[in-house]
C-alpha atoms as a PDB file:
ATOM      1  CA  UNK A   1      84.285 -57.456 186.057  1.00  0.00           C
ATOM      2  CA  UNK A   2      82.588 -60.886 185.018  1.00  0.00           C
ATOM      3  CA  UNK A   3      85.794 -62.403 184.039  1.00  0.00           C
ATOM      4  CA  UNK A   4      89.272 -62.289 183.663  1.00  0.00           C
ATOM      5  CA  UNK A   5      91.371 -64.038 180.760  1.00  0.00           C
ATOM      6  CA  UNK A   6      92.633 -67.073 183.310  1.00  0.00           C
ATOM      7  CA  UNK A   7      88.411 -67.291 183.501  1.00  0.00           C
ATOM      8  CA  UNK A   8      88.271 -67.630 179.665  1.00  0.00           C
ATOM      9  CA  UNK A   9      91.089 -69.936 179.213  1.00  0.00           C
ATOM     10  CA  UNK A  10      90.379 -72.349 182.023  1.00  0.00           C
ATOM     11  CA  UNK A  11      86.901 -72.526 180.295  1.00  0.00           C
ATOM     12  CA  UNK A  12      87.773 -73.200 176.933  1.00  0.00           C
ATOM     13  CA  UNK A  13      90.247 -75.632 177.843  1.00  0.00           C
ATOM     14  CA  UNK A  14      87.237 -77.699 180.199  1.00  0.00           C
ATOM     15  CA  UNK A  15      85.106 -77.549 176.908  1.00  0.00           C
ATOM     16  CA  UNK A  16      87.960 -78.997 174.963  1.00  0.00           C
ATOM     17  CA  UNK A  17      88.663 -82.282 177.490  1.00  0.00           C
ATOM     18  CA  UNK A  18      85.131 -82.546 179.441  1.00  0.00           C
ATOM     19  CA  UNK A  19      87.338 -82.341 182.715  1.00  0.00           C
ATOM     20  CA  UNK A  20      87.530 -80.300 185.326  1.00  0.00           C
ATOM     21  CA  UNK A  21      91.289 -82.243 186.397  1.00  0.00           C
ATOM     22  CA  UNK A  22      92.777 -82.310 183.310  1.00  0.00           C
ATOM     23  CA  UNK A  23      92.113 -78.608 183.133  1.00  0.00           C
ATOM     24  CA  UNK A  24      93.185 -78.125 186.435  1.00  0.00           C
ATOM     25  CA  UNK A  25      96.396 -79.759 185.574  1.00  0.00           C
ATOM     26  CA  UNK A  26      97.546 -78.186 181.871  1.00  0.00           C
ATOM     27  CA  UNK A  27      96.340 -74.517 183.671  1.00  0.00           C
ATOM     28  CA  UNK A  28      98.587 -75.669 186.308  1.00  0.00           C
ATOM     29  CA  UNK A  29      95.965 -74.954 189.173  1.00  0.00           C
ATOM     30  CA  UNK A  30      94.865 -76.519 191.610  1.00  0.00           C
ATOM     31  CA  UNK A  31      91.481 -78.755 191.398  1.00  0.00           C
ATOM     32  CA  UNK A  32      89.679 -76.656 194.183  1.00  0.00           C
ATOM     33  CA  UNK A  33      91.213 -73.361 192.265  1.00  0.00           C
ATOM     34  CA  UNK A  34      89.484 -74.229 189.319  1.00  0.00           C
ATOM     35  CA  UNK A  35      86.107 -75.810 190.679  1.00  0.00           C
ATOM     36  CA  UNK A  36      85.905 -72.222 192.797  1.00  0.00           C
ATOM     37  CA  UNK A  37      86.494 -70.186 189.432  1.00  0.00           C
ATOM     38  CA  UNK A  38      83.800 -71.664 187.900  1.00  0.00           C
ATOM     39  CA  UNK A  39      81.421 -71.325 190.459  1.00  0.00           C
ATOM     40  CA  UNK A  40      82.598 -67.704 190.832  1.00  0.00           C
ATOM     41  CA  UNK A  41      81.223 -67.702 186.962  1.00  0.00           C
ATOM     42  CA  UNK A  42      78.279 -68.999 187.627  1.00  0.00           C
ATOM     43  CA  UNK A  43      77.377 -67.191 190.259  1.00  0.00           C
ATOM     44  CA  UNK A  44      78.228 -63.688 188.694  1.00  0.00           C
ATOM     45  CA  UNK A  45      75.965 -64.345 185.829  1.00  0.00           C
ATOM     46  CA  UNK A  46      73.274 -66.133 187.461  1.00  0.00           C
ATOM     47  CA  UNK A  47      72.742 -69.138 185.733  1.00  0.00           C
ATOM     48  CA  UNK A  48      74.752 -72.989 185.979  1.00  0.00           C
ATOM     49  CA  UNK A  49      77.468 -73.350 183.240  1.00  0.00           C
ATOM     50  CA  UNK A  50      78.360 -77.037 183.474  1.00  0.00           C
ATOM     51  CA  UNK A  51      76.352 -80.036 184.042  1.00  0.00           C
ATOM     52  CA  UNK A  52      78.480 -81.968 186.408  1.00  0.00           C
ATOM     53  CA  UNK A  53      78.541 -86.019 185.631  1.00  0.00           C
ATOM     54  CA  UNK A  54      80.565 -89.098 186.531  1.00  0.00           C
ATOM     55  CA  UNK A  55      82.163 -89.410 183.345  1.00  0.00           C
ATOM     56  CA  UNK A  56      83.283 -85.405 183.176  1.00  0.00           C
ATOM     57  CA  UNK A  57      81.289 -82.340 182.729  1.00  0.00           C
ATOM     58  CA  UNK A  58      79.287 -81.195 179.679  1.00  0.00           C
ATOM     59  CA  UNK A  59      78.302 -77.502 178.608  1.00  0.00           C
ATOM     60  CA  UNK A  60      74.503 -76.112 179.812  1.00  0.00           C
ATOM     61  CA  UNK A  61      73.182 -74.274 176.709  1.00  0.00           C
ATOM     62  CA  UNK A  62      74.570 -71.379 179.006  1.00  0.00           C
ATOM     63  CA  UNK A  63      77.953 -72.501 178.823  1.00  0.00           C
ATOM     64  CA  UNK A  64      78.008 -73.461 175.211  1.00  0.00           C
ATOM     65  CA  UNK A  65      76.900 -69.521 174.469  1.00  0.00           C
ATOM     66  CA  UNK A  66      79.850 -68.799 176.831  1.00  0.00           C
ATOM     67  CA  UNK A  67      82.599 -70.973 174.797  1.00  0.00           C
ATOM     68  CA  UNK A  68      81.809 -69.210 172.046  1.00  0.00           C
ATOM     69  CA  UNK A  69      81.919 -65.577 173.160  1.00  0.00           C
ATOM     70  CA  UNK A  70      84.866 -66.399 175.241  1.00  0.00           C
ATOM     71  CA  UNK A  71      86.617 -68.263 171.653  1.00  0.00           C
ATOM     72  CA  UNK A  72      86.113 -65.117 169.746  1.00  0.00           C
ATOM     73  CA  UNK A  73      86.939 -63.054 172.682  1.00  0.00           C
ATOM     74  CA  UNK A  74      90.654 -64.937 172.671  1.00  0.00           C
ATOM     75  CA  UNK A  75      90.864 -65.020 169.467  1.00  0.00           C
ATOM     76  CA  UNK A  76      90.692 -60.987 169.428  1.00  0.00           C
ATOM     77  CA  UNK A  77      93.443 -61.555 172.064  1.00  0.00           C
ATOM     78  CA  UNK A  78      95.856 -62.946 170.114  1.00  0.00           C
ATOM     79  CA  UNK A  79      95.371 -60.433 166.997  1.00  0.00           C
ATOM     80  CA  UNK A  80      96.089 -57.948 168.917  1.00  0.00           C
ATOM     81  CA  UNK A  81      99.007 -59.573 170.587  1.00  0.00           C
ATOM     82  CA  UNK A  82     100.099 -59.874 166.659  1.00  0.00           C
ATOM     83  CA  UNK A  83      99.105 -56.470 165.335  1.00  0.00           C
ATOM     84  CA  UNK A  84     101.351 -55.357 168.710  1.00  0.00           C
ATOM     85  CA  UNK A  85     104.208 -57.151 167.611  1.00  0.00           C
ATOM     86  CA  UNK A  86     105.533 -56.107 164.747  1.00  0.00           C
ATOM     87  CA  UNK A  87     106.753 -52.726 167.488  1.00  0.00           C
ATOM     88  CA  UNK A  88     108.780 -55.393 169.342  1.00  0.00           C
ATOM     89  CA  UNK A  89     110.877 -58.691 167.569  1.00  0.00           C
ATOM     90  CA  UNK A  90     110.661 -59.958 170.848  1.00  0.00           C
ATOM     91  CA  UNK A  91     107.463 -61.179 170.288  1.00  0.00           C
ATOM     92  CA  UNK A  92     106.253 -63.687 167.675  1.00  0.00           C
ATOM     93  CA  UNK A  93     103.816 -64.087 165.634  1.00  0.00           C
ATOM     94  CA  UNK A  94     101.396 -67.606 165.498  1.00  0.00           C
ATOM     95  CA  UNK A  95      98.720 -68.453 162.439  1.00  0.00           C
ATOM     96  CA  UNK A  96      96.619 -71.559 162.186  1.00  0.00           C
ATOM     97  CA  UNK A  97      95.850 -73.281 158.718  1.00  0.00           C
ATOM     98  CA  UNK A  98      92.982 -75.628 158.634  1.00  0.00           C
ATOM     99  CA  UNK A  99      93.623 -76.864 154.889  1.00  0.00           C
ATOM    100  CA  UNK A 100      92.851 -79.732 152.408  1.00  0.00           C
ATOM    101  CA  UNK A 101      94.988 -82.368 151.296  1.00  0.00           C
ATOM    102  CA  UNK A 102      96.193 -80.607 148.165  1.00  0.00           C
ATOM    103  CA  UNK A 103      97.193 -77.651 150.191  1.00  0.00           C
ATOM    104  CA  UNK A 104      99.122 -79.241 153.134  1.00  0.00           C
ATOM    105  CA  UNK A 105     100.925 -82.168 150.347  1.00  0.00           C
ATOM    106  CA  UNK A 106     101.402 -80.107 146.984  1.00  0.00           C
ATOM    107  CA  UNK A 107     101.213 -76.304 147.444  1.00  0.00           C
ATOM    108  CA  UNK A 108     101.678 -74.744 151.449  1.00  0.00           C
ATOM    109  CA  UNK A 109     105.156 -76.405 151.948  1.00  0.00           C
ATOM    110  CA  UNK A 110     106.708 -74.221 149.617  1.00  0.00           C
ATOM    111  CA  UNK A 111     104.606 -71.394 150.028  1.00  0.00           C
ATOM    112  CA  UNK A 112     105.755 -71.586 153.533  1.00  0.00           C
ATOM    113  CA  UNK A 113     109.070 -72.369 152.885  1.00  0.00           C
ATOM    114  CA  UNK A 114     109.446 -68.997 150.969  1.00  0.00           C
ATOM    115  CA  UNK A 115     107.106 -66.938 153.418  1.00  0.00           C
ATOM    116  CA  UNK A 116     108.750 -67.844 156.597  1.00  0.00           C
ATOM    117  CA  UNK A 117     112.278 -67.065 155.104  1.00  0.00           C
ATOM    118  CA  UNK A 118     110.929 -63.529 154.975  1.00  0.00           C
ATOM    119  CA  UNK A 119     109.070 -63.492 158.263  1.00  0.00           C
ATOM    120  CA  UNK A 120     111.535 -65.159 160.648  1.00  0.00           C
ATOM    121  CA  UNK A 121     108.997 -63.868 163.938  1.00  0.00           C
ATOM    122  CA  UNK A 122     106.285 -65.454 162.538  1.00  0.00           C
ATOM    123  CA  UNK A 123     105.074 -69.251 163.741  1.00  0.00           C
ATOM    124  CA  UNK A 124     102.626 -71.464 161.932  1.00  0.00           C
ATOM    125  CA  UNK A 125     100.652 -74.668 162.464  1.00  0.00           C
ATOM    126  CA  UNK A 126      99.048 -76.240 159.098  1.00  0.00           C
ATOM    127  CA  UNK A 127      96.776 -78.954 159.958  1.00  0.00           C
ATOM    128  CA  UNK A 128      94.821 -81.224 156.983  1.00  0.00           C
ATOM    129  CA  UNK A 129      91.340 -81.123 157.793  1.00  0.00           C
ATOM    130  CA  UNK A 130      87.899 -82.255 155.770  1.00  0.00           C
ATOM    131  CA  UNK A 131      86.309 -79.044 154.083  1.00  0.00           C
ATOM    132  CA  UNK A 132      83.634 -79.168 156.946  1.00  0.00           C
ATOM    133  CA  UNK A 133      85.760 -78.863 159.586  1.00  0.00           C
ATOM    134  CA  UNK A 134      87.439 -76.002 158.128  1.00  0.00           C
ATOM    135  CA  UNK A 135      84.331 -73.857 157.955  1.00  0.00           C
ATOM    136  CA  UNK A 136      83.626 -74.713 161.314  1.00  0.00           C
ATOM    137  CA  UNK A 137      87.145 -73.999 162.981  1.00  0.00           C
ATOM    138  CA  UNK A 138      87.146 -70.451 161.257  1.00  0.00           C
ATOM    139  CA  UNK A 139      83.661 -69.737 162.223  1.00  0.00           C
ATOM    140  CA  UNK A 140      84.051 -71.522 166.177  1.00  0.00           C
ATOM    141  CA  UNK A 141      87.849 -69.382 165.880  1.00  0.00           C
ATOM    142  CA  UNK A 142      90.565 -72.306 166.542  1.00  0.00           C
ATOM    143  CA  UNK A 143      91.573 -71.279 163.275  1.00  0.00           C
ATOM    144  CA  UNK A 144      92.868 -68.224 161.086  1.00  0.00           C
ATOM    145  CA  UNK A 145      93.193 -69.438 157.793  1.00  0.00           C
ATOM    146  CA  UNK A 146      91.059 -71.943 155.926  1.00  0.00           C
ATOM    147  CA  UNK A 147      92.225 -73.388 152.639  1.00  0.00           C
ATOM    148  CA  UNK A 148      89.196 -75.323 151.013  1.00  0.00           C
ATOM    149  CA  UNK A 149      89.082 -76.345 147.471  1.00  0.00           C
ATOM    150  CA  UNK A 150      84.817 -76.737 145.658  1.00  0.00           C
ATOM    151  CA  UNK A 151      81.500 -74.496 147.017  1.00  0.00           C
ATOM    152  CA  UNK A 152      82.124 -73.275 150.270  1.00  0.00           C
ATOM    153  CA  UNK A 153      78.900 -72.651 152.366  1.00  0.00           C
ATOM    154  CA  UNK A 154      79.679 -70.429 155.742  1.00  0.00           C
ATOM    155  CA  UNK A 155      77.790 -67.746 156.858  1.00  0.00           C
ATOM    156  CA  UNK A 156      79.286 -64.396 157.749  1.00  0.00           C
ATOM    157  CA  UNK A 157      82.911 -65.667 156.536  1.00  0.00           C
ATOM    158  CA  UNK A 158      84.806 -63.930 153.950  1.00  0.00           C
ATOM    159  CA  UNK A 159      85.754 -66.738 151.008  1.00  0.00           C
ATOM    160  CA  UNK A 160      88.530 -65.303 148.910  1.00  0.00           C
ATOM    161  CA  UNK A 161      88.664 -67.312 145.317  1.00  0.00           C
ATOM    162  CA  UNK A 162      92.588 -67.535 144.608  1.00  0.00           C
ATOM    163  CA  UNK A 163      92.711 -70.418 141.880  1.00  0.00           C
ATOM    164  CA  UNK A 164      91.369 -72.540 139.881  1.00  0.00           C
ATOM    165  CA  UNK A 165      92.075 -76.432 139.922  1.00  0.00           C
ATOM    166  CA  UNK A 166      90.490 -79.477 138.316  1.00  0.00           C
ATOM    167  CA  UNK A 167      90.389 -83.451 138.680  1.00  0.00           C
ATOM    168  CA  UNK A 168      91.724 -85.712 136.278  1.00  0.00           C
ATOM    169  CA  UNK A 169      91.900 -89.353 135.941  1.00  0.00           C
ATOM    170  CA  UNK A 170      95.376 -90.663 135.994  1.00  0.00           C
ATOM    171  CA  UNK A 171      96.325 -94.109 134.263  1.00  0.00           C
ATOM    172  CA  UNK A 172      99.431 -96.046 133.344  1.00  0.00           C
ATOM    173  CA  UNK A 173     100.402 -95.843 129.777  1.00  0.00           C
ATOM    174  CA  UNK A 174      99.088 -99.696 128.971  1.00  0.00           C
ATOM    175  CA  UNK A 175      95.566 -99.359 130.755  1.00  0.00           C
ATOM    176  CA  UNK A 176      92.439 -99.410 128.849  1.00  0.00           C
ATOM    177  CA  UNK A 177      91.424 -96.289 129.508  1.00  0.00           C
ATOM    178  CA  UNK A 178      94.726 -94.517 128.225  1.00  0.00           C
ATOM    179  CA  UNK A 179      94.549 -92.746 125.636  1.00  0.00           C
ATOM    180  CA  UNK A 180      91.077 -91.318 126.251  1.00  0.00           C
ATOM    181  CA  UNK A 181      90.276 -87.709 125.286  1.00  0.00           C
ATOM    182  CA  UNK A 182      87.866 -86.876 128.127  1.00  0.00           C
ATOM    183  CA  UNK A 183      85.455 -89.553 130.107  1.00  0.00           C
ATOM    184  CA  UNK A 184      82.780 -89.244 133.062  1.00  0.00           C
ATOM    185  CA  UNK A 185      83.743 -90.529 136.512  1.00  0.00           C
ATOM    186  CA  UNK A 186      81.155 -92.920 135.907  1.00  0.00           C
ATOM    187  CA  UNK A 187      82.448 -94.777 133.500  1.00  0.00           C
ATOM    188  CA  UNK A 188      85.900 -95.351 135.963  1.00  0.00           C
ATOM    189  CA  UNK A 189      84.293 -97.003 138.371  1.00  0.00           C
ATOM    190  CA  UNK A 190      84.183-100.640 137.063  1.00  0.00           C
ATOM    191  CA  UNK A 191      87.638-100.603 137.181  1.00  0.00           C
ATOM    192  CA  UNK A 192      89.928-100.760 140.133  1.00  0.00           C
ATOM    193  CA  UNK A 193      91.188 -97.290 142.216  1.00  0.00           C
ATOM    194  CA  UNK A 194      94.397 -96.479 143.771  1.00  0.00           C
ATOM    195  CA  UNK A 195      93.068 -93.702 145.916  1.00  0.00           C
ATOM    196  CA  UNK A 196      94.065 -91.515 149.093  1.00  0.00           C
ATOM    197  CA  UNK A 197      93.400 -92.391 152.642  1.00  0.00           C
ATOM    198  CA  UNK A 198      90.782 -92.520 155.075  1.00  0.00           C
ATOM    199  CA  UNK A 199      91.188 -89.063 156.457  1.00  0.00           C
ATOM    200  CA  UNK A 200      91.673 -87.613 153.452  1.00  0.00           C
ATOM    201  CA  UNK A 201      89.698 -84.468 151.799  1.00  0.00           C
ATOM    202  CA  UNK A 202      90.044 -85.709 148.339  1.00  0.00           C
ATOM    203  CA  UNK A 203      88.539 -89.464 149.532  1.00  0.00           C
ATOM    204  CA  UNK A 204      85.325 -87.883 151.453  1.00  0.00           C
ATOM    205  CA  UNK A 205      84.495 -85.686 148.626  1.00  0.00           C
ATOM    206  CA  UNK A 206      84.933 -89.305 146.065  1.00  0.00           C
ATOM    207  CA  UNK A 207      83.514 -91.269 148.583  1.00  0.00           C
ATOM    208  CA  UNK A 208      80.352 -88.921 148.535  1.00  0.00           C
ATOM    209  CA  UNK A 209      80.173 -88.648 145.054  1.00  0.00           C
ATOM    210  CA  UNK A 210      80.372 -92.128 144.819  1.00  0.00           C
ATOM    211  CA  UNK A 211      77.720 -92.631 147.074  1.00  0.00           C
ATOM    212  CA  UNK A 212      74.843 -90.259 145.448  1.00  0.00           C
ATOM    213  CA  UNK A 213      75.547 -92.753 141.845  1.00  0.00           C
ATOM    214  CA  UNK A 214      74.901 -95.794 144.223  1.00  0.00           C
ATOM    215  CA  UNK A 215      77.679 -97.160 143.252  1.00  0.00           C
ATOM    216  CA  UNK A 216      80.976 -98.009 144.865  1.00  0.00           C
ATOM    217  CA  UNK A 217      84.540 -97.085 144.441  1.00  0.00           C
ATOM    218  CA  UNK A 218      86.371-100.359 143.564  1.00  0.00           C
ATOM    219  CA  UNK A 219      89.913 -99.001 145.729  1.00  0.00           C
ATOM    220  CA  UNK A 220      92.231-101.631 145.566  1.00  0.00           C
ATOM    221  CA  UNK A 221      94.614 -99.787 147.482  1.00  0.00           C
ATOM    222  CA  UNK A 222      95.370 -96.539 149.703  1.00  0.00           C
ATOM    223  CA  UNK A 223      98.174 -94.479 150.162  1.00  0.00           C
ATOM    224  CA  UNK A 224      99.554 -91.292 151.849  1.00  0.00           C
ATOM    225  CA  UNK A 225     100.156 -89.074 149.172  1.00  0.00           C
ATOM    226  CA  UNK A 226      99.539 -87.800 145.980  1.00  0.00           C
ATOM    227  CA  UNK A 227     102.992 -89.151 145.187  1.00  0.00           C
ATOM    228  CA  UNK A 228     102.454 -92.578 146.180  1.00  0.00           C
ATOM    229  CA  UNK A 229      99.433 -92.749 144.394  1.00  0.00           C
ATOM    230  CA  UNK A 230     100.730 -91.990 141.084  1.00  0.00           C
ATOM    231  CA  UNK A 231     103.383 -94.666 141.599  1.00  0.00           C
ATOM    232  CA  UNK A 232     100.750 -97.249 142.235  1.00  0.00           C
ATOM    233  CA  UNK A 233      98.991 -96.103 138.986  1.00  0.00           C
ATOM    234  CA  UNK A 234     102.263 -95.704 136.617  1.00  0.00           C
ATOM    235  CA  UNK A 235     102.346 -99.327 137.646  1.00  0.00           C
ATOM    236  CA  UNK A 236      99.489-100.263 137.235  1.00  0.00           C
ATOM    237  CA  UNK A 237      97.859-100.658 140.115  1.00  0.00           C
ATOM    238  CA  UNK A 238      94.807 -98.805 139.678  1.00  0.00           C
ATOM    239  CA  UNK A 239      93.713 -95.521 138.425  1.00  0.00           C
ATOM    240  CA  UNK A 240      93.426 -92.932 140.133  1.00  0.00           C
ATOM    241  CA  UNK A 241      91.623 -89.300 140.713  1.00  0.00           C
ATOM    242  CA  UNK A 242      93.484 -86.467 141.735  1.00  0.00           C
ATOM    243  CA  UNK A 243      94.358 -82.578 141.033  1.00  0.00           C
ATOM    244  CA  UNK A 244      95.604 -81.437 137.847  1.00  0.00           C
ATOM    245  CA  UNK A 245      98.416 -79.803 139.484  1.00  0.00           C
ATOM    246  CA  UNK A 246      99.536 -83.143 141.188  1.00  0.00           C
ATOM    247  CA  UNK A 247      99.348 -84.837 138.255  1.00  0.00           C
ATOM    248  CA  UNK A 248     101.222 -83.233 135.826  1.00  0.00           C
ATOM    249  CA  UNK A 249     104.280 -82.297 138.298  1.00  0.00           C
ATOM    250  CA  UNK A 250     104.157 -86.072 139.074  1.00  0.00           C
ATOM    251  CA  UNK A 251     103.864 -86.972 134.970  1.00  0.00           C
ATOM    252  CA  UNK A 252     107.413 -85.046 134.600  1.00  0.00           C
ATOM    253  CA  UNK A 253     109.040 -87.976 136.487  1.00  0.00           C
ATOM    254  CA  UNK A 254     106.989 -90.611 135.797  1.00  0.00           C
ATOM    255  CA  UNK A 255     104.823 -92.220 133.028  1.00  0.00           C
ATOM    256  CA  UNK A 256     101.116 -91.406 133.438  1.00  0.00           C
ATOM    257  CA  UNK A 257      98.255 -90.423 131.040  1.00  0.00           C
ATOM    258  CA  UNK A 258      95.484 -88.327 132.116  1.00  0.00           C
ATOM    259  CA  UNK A 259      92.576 -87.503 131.093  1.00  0.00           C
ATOM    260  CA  UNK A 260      89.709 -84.810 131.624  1.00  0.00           C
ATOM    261  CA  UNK A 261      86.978 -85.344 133.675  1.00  0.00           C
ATOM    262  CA  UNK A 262      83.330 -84.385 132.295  1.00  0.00           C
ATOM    263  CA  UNK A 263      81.810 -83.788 135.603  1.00  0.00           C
ATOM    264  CA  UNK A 264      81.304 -80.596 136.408  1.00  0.00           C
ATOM    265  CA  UNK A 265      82.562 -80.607 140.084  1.00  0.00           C
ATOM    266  CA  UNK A 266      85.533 -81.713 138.886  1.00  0.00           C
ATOM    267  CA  UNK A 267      86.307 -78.102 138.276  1.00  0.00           C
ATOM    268  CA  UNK A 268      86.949 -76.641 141.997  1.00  0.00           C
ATOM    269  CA  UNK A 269      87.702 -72.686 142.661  1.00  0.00           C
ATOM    270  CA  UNK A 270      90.237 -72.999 145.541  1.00  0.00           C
ATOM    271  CA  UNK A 271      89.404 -70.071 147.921  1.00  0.00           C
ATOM    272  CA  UNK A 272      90.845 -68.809 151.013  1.00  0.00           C
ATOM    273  CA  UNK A 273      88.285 -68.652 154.369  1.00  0.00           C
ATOM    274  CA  UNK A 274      88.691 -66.097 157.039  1.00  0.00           C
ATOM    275  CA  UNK A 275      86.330 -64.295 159.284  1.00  0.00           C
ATOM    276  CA  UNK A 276      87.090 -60.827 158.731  1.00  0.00           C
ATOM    277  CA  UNK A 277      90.503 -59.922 156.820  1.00  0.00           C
ATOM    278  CA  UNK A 278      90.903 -56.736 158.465  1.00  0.00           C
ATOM    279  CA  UNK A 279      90.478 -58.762 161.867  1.00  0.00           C
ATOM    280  CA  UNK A 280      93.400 -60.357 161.088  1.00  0.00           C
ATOM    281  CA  UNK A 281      96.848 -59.559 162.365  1.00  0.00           C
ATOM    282  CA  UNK A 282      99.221 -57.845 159.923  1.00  0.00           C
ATOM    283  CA  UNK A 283     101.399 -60.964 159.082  1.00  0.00           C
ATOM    284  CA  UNK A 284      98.458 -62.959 158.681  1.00  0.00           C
ATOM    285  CA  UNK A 285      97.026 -60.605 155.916  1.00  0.00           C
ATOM    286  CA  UNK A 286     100.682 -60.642 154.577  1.00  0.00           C
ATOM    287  CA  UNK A 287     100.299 -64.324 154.244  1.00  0.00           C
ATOM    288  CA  UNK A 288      97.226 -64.583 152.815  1.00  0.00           C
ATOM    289  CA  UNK A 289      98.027 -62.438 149.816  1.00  0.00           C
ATOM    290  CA  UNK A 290     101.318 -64.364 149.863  1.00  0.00           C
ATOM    291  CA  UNK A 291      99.062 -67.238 149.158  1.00  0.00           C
ATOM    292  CA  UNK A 292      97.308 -65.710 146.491  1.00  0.00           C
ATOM    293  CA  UNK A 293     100.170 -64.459 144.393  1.00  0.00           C
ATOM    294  CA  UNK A 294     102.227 -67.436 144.478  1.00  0.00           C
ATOM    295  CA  UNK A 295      99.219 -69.484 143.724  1.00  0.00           C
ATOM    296  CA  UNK A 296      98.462 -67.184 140.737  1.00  0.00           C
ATOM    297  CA  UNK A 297     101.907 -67.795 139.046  1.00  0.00           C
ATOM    298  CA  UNK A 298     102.026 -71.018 139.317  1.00  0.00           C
ATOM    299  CA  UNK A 299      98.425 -71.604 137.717  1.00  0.00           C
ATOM    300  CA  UNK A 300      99.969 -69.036 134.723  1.00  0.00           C
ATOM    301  CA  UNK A 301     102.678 -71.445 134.264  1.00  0.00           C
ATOM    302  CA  UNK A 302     100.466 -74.545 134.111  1.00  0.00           C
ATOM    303  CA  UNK A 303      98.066 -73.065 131.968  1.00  0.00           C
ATOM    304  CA  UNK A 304     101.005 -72.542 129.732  1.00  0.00           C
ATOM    305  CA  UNK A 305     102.302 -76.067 130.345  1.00  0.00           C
ATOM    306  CA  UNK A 306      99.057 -77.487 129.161  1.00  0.00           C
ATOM    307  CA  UNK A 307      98.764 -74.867 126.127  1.00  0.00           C
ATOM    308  CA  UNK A 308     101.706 -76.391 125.375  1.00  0.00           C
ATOM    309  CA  UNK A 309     100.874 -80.238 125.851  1.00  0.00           C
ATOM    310  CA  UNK A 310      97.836 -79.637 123.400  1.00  0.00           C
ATOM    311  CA  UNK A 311      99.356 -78.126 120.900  1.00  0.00           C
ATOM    312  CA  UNK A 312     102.235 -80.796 120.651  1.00  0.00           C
ATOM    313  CA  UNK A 313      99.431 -83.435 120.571  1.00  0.00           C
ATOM    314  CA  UNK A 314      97.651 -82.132 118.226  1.00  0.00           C
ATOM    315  CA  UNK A 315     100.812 -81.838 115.958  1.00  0.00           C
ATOM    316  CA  UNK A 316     101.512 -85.931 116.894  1.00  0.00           C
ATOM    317  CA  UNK A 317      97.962 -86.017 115.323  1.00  0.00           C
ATOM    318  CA  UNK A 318      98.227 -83.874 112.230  1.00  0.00           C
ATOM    319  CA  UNK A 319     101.175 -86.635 111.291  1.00  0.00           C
END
């Protein structure tokens, strides 16, 4: 045999820190263990994996083909570790969300909250990542489940629509702007933005958007959370962009006016990204349709809160 798993893992794990003693070290091995294991690689398929340098080791074109095989390879592991365990509740389960900022602030706590109650052997790890680096970590397999919100481009990944979402403008009561049936991003930006922070999906995608006008974003302040930022702008602050859903949960507890973007991105399907369904584990699949029902309901009831909104404005306006 070419390999054995310890093989795969010790590999993976030198691609990830570009060091043969640090992997040495979290594999707990020795450093002569692990420099002989990779030889013992190289030699049985002929060809150098690593370039060896001062500063660490870097991947030969060889070895980057390698990390990949040997990602999916592990990743096949794992599901069927999962598929195995629901025979023993010894065993748990483990899924890894790469997701946007609306999913990991407004939506996947409590979808989470109500899915683990039911799956008490199951373990997951959400991480907020930029839409890019979703795509990538389901494609490269370091992640399960992608959550991306807006055109998804990845090859040979299944993309599972399960919503629909849209941006609004959010103002205080006494700003300018308030008041406005429906207005173009455009016209926002000579005023002053509360908006999210760096890392943020929802600031990349502006910042972008921003940047294609050649304009700029005037953000006079950033904050954590969709929260936060509609406290800056029921004050005052700044106006701000964000999700319809966001905004109108925030509006019941706070005094905000929004208004509909013209843009047409500012309508975003929200989809789930995996690379095969059936490859995944049986509580993974669980979960995403968990996702997608939950998700469903509470766009229903929105669309029913907003039905509702416009029909008791346009009342205010028939008087």
């Amino acid at each position: 045999m070419l390999f054995d798993l310890t093989d795969l893992r010790l590999f993976i794990l030198i691609a990830e820190l570009n060091s043969l003693t640090r992997s040495a070290e979290r594999m707990n091995l020795s450093l002569a263990a692990t420099s002989n294991r990779i030889k013992e690689l190289e030699s049985r398929f002929g060809m150098r994996l690593l370039y060896r340098e001062s500063k660490g080791v870097q991947l030969t074109p060889a070895g980057q083909t390698l990390l990949l095989h040997a990602q999916q390879f592990m990743q096949q592991v794992e599901r069927l570790k999962g598929d195995m365990q629901q025979y023993n509740n010894g065993i748990k389960g483990y899924i890894r969300i790469f997701a946007n900022t609306t999913a990991v602030t407004e939506f996947m706590p409590e979808i989470l909250g109500k899915f683990l109650t039911t799956h008490p052997q199951v373990n997951v790890a959400l991480e907020e990542r930029l839409n890019h680096d979703i795509i990538r970590g389901i494609q490269e397999g370091t992640a399960d489940i992608g959550i991306v919100a807006g055109p998804v481009q990845g090859e040979g990944l299944e993309i599972l629509n399960f919503s629909t979402d849209r941006l609004v403008l959010a103002t205080a009561l006494e700003h300018p702007l308030a008041g406005a049936g429906r207005i173009s991003f455009a016209e926002t930006l000579e005023y002053e933005h509360v908006g999210l922070h760096e890392g943020s999906t929802l600031h990349h995608f502006l910042n972008r958007i921003v940047a294609e006008t050649g304009q700029r974003l005037k953000l006079r302040i950033q904050v954590r959370s969709f929260e936060a930022m509609c406290r800056m702008v029921e004050t005052n602050v700044g106006i701000g962009i964000l999700p319809q859903s966001a905004a109108s949960r925030h509006r019941q507890t706070m005094q905000l006016g929004l208004i509909e973007l013209t843009d047409p991105w500012s309508v975003r399907e929200r989809s789930v990204v995996v690379q095969r369904l059936d490859d995944l584990p049986l509580y993974a699949r669980e979960l995403v349709d968990f996702i997608r029902q939950e998700t469903a309901l509470s766009s229903a009831v929105l669309a029913a809160e907003a039905a509702e909104a416009a029909a008791a404005a346009a009342a205010a306006c028939a008087e």
